[in-house]
Protein backbone atom coordinates (compact mmCIF):
# COMPACT_ATOMS: atom_id res chain seq x y z
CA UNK A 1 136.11 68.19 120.67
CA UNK A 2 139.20 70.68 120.84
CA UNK A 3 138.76 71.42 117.77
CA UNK A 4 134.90 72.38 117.67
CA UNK A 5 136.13 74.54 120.94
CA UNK A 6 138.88 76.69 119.46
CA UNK A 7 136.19 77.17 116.60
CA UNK A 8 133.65 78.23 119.91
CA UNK A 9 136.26 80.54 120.62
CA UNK A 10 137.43 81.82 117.44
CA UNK A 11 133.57 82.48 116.11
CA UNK A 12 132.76 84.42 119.74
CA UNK A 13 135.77 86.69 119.03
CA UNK A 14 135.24 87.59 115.33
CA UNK A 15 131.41 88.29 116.65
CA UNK A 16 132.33 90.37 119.65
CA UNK A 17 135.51 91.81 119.09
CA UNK A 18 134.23 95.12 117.33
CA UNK A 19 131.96 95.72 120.42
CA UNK A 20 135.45 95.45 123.18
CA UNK A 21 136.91 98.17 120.47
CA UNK A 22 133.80 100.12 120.24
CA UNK A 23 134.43 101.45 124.03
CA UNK A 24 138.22 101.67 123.92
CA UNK A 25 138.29 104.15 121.13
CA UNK A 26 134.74 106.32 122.52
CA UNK A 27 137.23 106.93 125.26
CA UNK A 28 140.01 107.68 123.10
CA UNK A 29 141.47 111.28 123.08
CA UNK A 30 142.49 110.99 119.59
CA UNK A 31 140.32 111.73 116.59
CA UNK A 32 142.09 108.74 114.57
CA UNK A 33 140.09 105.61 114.66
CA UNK A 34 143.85 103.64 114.97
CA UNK A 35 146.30 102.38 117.64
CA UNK A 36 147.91 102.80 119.77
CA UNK A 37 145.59 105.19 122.07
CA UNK A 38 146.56 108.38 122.52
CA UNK A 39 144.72 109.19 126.06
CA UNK A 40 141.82 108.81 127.98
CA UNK A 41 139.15 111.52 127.48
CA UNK A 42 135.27 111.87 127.90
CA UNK A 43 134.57 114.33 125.53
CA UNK A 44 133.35 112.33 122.64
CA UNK A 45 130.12 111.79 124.98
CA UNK A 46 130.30 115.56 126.23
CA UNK A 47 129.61 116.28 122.34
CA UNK A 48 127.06 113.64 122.16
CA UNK A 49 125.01 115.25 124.86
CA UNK A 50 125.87 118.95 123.27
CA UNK A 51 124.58 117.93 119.39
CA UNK A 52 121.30 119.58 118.75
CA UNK A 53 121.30 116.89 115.54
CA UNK A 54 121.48 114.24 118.28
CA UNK A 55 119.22 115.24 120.83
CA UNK A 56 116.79 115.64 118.00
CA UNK A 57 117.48 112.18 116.57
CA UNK A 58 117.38 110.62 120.11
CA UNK A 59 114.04 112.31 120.31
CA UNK A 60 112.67 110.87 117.29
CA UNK A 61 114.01 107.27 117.77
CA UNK A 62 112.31 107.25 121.63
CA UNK A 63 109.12 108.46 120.46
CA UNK A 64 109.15 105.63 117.34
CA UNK A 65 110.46 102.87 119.67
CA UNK A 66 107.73 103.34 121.90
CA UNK A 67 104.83 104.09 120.19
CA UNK A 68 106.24 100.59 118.21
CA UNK A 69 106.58 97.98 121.17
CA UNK A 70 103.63 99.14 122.76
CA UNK A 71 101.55 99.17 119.60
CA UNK A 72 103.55 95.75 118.58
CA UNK A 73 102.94 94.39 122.34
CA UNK A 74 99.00 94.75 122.07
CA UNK A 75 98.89 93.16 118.52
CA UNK A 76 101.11 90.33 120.08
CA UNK A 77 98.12 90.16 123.18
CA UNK A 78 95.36 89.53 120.63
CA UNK A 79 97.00 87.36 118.27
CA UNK A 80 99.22 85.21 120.94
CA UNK A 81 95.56 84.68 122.88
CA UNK A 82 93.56 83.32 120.15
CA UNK A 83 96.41 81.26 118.77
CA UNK A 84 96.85 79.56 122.05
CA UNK A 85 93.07 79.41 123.05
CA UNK A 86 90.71 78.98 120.18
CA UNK A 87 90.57 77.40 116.96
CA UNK A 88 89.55 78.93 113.44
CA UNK A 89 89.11 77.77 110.17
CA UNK A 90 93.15 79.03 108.43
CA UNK A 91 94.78 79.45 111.94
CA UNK A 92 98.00 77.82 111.18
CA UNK A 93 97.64 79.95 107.57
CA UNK A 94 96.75 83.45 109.36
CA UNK A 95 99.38 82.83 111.90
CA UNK A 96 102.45 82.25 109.34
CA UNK A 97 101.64 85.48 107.40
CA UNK A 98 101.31 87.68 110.40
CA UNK A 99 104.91 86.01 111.77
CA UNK A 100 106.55 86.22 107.84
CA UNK A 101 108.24 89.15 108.41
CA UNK A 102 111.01 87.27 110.35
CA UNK A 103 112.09 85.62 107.54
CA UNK A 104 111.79 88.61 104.83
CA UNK A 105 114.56 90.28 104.03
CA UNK A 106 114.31 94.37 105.64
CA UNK A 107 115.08 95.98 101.85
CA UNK A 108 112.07 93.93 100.92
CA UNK A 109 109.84 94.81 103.64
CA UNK A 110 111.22 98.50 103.16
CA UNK A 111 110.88 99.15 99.53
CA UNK A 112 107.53 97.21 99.49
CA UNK A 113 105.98 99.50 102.20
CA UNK A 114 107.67 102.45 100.80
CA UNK A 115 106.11 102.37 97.22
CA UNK A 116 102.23 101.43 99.28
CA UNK A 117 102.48 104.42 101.08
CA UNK A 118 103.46 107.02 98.21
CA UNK A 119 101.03 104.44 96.12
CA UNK A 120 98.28 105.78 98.61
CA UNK A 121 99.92 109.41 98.79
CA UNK A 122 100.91 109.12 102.88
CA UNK A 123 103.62 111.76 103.46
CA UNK A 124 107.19 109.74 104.59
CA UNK A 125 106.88 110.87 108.50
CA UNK A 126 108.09 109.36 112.14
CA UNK A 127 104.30 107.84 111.54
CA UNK A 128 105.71 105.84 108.47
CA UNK A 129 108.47 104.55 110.50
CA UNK A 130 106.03 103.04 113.26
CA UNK A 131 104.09 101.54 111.06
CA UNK A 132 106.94 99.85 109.44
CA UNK A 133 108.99 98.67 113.03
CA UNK A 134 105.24 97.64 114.08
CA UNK A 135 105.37 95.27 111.18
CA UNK A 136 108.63 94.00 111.98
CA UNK A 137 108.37 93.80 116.18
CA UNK A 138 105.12 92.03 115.68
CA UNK A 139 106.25 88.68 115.00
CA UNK A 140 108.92 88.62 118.03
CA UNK A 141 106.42 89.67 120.27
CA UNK A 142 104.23 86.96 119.66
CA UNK A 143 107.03 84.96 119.74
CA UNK A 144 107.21 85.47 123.58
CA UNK A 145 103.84 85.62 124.27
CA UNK A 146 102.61 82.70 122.55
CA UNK A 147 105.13 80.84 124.99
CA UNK A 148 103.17 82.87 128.12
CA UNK A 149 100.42 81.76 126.86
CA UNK A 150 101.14 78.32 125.89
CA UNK A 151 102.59 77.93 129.90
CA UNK A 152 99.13 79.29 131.61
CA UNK A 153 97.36 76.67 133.11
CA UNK A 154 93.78 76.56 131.80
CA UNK A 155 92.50 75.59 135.08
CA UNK A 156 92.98 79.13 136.36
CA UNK A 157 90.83 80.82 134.24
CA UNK A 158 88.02 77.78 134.26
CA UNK A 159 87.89 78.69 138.30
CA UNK A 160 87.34 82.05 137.69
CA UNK A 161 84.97 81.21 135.15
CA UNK A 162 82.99 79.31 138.32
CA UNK A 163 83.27 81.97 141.03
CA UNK A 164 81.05 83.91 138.53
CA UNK A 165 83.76 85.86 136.24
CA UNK A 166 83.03 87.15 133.27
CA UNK A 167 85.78 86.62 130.53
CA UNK A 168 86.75 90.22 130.31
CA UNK A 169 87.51 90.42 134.09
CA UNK A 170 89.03 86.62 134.15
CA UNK A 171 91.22 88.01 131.46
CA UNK A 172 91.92 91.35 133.41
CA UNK A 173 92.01 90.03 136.60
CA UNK A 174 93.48 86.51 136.40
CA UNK A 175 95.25 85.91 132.53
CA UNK A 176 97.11 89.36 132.52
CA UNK A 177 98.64 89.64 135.86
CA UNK A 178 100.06 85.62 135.18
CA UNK A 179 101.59 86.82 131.38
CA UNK A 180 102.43 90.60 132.64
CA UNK A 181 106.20 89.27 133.04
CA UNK A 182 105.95 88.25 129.13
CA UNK A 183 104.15 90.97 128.04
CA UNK A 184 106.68 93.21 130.05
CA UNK A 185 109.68 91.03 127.91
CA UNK A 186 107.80 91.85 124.71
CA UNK A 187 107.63 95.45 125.35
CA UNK A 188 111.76 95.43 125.84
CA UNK A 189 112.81 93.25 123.22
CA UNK A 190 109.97 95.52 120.54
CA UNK A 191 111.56 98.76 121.96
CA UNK A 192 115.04 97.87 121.40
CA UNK A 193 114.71 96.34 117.91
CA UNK A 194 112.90 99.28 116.74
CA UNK A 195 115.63 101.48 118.39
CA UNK A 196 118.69 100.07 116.61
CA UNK A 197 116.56 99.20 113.18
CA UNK A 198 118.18 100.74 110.46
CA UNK A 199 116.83 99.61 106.67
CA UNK A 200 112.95 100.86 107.70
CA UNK A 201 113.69 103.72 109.30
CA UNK A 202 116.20 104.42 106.38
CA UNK A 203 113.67 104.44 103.71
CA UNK A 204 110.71 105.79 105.74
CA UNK A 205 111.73 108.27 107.56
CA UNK A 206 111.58 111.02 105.39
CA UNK A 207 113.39 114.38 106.41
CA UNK A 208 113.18 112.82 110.41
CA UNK A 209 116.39 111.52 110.75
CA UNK A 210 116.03 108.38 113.72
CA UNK A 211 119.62 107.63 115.41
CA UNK A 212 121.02 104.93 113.31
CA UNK A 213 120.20 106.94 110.10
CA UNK A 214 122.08 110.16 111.71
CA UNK A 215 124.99 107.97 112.36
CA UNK A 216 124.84 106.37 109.34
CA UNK A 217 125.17 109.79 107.96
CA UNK A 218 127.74 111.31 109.78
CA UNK A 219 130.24 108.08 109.20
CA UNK A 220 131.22 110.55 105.97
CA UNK A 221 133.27 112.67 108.40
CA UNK A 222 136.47 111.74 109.64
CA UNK A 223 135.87 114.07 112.35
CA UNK A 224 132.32 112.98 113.65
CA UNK A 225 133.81 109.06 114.13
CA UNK A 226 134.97 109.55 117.58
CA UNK A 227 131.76 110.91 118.82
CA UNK A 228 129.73 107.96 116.52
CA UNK A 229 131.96 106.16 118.81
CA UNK A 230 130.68 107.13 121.85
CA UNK A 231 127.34 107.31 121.13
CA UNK A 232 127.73 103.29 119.63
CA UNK A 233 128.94 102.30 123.27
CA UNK A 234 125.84 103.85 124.97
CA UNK A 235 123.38 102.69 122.45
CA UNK A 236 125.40 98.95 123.06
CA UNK A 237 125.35 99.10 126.87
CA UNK A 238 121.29 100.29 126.25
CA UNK A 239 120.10 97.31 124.13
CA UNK A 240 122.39 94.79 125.83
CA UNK A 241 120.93 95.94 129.42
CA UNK A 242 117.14 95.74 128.16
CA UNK A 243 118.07 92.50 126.72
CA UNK A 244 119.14 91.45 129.75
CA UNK A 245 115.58 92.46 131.29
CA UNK A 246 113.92 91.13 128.58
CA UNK A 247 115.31 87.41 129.27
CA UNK A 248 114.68 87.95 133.00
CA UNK A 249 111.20 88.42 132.64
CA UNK A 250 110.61 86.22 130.02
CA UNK A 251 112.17 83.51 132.11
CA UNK A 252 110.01 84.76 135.32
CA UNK A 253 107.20 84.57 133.24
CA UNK A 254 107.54 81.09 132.31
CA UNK A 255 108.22 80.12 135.70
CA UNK A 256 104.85 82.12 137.22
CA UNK A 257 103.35 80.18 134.29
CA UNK A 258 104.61 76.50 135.60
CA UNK A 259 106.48 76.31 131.74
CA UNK A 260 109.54 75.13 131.40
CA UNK A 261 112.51 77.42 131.24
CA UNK A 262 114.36 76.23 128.22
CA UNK A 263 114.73 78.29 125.16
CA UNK A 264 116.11 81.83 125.50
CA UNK A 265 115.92 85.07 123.25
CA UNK A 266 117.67 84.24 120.14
């Protein structure tokens, strides 16, 4: 049992280490990536407010991650609905295609979509790139929704059905307010994997840099690491503060549902 703990212990701080330095050296004064520190200074995230290249690549990951989790969220609706409600002939067929993309490899996904769209002569764009992270955000959002779903009690809707409810407004008035916590989780966990994605946006972005491409790029310079450093401790405390929400109303979902509230965003 000690053993399998200083293991636990050893594992969390080879995983988590890097992100405790990531800070420490954003608020570095020195321009060498090294200890010990030389002083504490702000600037690095002065500059990352004052980069045209930045503001322009924050611009272009925002609009991508949005358009992406609420594209991927309303797929995730559909599909998490009829795979919890109705039957089909090739459900459980249908269902592990659309959720495949987990388990590919990114390159794959990224080279396959890149040669189908200059196949079909679509210009590489910030429209390439959402169609790509929709692809990919898909599959987690139906993920969470399938457990909203799952947790709804039927019984609910069937008494809506016999005050005189049509489906439509059973679904608008009764189905989405109970899942709105999940669908609100989906939306957060879509828009920060699309935000920090990397391979896709690599390969489809064309000549519209997102923000992990542009500091992919600038990682060439010796000089542009401190402010990569900086900008890697906002975009940290960002996804680790929407993941936060996301679990929160996933969990408050589940509980609105009557589900159980094992399980967790892994």
């Amino acid at each position: 049992m000690r053993l399998l703990r200083v293991y636990a212990l050893a594992y969390l701080v080879f995983l988590y280490a890097p992100i405790v330095l990531l800070p420490m050296f954003a608020f570095n004064n020195g321009t060498i990536i090294a200890f010990p520190l030389t002083g504490f200074t702000t600037r690095w995230f002065e500059a990352v407010i004052a980069t045209p290249a930045i503001r322009n690549a924050v611009q272009n990951s925002l609009i991508i991650a949005v358009s992406s989790a609420v594209i991927s969220t309303a797929l995730a609706v559909c599909a998490a609905r009829a795979s919890t409600r109705y039957r089909f002939p090739g459900k459980a067929g249908i269902m592990g295609l659309i959720m495949l993309p987990i388990v590919l490899p990114e390159i794959i996904v990224a080279v396959s979509l890149l040669v189908v769209l200059l196949g079909v002569g679509v210009n590489l764009s910030i429209l390439t790139v959402i169609l790509g992270h929709v692809l990919i955000c898909t599959p987690f959002c139906i993920a969470i929704l399938n457990s909203a779903f799952q947790s709804l009690d039927r019984s609910l809707e069937e008494a809506a059905y016999d005050l005189g409810e049509s489906r439509w407004s059973t679904f608008r008035l009764v189905t989405l307010p109970l899942v709105a916590p999940g669908i609100v989780s989906s939306l957060l966990i879509s828009f920060t994997i699309s935000l920090d994605e990397f391979i896709i946006a690599y390969f489809l972005a064309g000549t519209q840099a997102t923000l992990p491409v542009y500091i992919f790029s600038q990682f060439r310079f010796p000089q542009a690491v401190p402010v990569i450093m900086a900008l890697g401790t906002i975009l940290v405390a960002l996804s680790v503060t929407l993941l936060a929400c996301a679990e929160y109303f996933r969990r408050r979902s589940i509980a609105r549902t009557g589900g159980p509230q094992s399980g967790g965003l892994t």
